[in-house]
Protein backbone atom coordinates (compact mmCIF):
# COMPACT_ATOMS: atom_id res chain seq x y z
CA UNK A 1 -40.70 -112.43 -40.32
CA UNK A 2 -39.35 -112.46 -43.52
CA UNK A 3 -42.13 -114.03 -45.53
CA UNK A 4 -44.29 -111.25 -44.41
CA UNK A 5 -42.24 -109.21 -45.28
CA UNK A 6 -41.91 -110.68 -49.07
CA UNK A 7 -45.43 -110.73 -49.39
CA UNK A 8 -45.94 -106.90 -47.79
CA UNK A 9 -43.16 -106.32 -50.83
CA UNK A 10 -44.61 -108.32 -53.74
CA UNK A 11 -48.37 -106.79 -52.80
CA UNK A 12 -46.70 -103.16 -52.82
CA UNK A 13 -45.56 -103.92 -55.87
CA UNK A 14 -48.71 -105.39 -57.40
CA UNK A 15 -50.61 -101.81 -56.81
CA UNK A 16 -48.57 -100.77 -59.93
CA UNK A 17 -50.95 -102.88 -61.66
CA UNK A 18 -53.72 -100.02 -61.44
CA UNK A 19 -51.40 -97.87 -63.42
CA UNK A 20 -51.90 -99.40 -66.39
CA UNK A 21 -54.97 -99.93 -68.77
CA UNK A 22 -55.83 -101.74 -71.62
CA UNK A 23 -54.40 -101.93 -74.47
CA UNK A 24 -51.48 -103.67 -73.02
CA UNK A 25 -48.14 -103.78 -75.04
CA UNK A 26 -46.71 -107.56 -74.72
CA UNK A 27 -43.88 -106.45 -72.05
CA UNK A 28 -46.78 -104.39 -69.75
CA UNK A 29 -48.92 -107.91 -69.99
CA UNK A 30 -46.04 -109.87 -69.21
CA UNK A 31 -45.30 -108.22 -66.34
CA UNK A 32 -48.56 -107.43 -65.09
CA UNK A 33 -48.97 -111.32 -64.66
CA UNK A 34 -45.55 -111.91 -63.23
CA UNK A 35 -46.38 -109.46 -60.38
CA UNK A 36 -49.72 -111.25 -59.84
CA UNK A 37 -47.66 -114.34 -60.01
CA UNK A 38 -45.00 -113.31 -57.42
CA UNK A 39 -47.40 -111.82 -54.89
CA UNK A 40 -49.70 -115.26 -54.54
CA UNK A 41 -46.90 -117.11 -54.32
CA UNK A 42 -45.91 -115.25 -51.74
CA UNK A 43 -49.10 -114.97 -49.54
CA UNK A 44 -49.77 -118.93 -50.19
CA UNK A 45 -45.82 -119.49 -48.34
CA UNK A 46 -46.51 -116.84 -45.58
CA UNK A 47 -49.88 -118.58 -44.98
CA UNK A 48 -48.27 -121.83 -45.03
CA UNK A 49 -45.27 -120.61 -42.03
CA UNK A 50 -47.97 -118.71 -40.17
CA UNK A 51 -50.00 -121.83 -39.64
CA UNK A 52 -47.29 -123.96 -38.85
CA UNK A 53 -45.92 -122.02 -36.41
CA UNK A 54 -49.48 -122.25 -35.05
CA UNK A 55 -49.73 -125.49 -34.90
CA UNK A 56 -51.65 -126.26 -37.92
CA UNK A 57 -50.35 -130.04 -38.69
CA UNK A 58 -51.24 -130.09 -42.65
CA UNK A 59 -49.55 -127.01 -43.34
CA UNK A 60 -46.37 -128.98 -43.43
CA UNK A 61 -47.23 -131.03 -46.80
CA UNK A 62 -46.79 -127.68 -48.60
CA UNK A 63 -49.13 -127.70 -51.01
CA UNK A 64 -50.67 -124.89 -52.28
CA UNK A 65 -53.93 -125.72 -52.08
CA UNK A 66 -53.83 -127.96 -49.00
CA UNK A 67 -52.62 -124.76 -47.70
CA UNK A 68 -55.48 -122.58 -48.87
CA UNK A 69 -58.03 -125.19 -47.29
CA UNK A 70 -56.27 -125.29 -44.06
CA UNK A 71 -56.30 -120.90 -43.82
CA UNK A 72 -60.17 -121.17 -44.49
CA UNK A 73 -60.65 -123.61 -41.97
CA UNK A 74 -58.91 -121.73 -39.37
CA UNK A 75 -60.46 -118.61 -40.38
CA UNK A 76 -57.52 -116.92 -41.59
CA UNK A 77 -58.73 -116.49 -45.02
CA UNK A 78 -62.40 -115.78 -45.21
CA UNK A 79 -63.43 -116.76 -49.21
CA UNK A 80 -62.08 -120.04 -49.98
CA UNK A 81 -63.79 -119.96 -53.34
CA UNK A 82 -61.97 -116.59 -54.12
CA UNK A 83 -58.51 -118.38 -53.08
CA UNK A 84 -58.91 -121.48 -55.63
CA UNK A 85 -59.88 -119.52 -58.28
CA UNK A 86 -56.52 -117.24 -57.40
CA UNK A 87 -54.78 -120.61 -57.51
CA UNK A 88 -56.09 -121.36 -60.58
CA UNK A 89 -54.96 -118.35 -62.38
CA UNK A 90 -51.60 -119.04 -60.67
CA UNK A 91 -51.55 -122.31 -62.64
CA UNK A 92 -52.68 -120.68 -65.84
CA UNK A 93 -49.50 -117.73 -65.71
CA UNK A 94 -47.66 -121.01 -67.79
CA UNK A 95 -49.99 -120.09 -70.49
CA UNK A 96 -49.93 -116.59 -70.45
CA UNK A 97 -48.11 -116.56 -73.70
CA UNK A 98 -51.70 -116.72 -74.88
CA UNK A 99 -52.92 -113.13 -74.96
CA UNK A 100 -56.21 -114.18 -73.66
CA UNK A 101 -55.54 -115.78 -70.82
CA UNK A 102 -53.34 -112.85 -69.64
CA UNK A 103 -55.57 -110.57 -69.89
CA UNK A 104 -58.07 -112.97 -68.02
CA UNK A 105 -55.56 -113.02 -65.49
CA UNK A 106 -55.27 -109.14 -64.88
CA UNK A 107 -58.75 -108.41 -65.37
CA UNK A 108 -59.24 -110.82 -62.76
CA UNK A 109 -56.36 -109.17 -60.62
CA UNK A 110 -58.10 -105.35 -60.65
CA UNK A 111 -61.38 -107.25 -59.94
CA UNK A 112 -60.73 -109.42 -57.13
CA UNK A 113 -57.31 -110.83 -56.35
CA UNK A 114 -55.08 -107.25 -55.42
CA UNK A 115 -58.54 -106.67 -52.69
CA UNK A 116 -58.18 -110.45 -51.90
CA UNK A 117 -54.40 -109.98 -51.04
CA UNK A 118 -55.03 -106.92 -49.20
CA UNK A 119 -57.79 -108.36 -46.93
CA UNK A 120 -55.29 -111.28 -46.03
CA UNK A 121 -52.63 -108.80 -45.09
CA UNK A 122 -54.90 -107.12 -43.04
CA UNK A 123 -55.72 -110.06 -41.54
CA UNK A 124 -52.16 -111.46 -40.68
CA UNK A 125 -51.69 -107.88 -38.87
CA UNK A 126 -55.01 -108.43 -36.38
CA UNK A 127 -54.85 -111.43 -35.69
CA UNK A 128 -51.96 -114.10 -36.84
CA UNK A 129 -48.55 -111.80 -36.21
């Protein structure tokens, strides 16, 4: 499936973010919220073909959130709250010209979001693939 496979990709990738630490030149920061960027857009669109090819009727409107909801409620993610907030820093990566709220969004990334993406590919492996 190759929206697994992007996401398996764009999460390998996103590990690099542990190799770097603070302070962040403006080319590190950049990129450190592109990969985060890249790898939940990725996980939102294999979610989204997963459940439809389960069967899951609102997965077809393709919105990101709609999609999140409809994961938690058939158990696929396990932290909805976790999931909008990751949205939510998705929709703040068009301000991360602002030095602040990039490093909000990577600090949030080594906190929560690379374990959050793990645990969902985990997930996909058990019990969705």
């Amino acid at each position: 499936m190759k929206k697994y496979e992007n996401f398996c990709a764009a999460l390998a990738n996103m590990e690099e973010i542990y190799h770097y630490q603070e302070p962040y030149d403006n080319v590190v920061l950049t990129g450190l919220v592109g990969l985060y960027e890249i790898c939940f857009e990725q996980a939102w669109k294999v979610m989204k073909e997963i459940l439809t090819q389960h069967g899951y009727e609102q997965s077809a409107t393709g919105s990101p959130k709609t999609i999140l909801k409809t994961a938690y409620k058939a158990g696929m993610i396990k932290d909805e709250t976790l999931w909008i907030r990751a949205l939510q820093a998705r929709n703040n990566v068009v301000h991360s010209y602002n030095r602040e709220i990039a490093l909000e969004i990577v600090k949030q990334v080594k906190a929560d979001f690379y374990d959050m993406f793990c645990v969902l590919k985990k997930e996909l492996e058990r019990s969705w693939l």
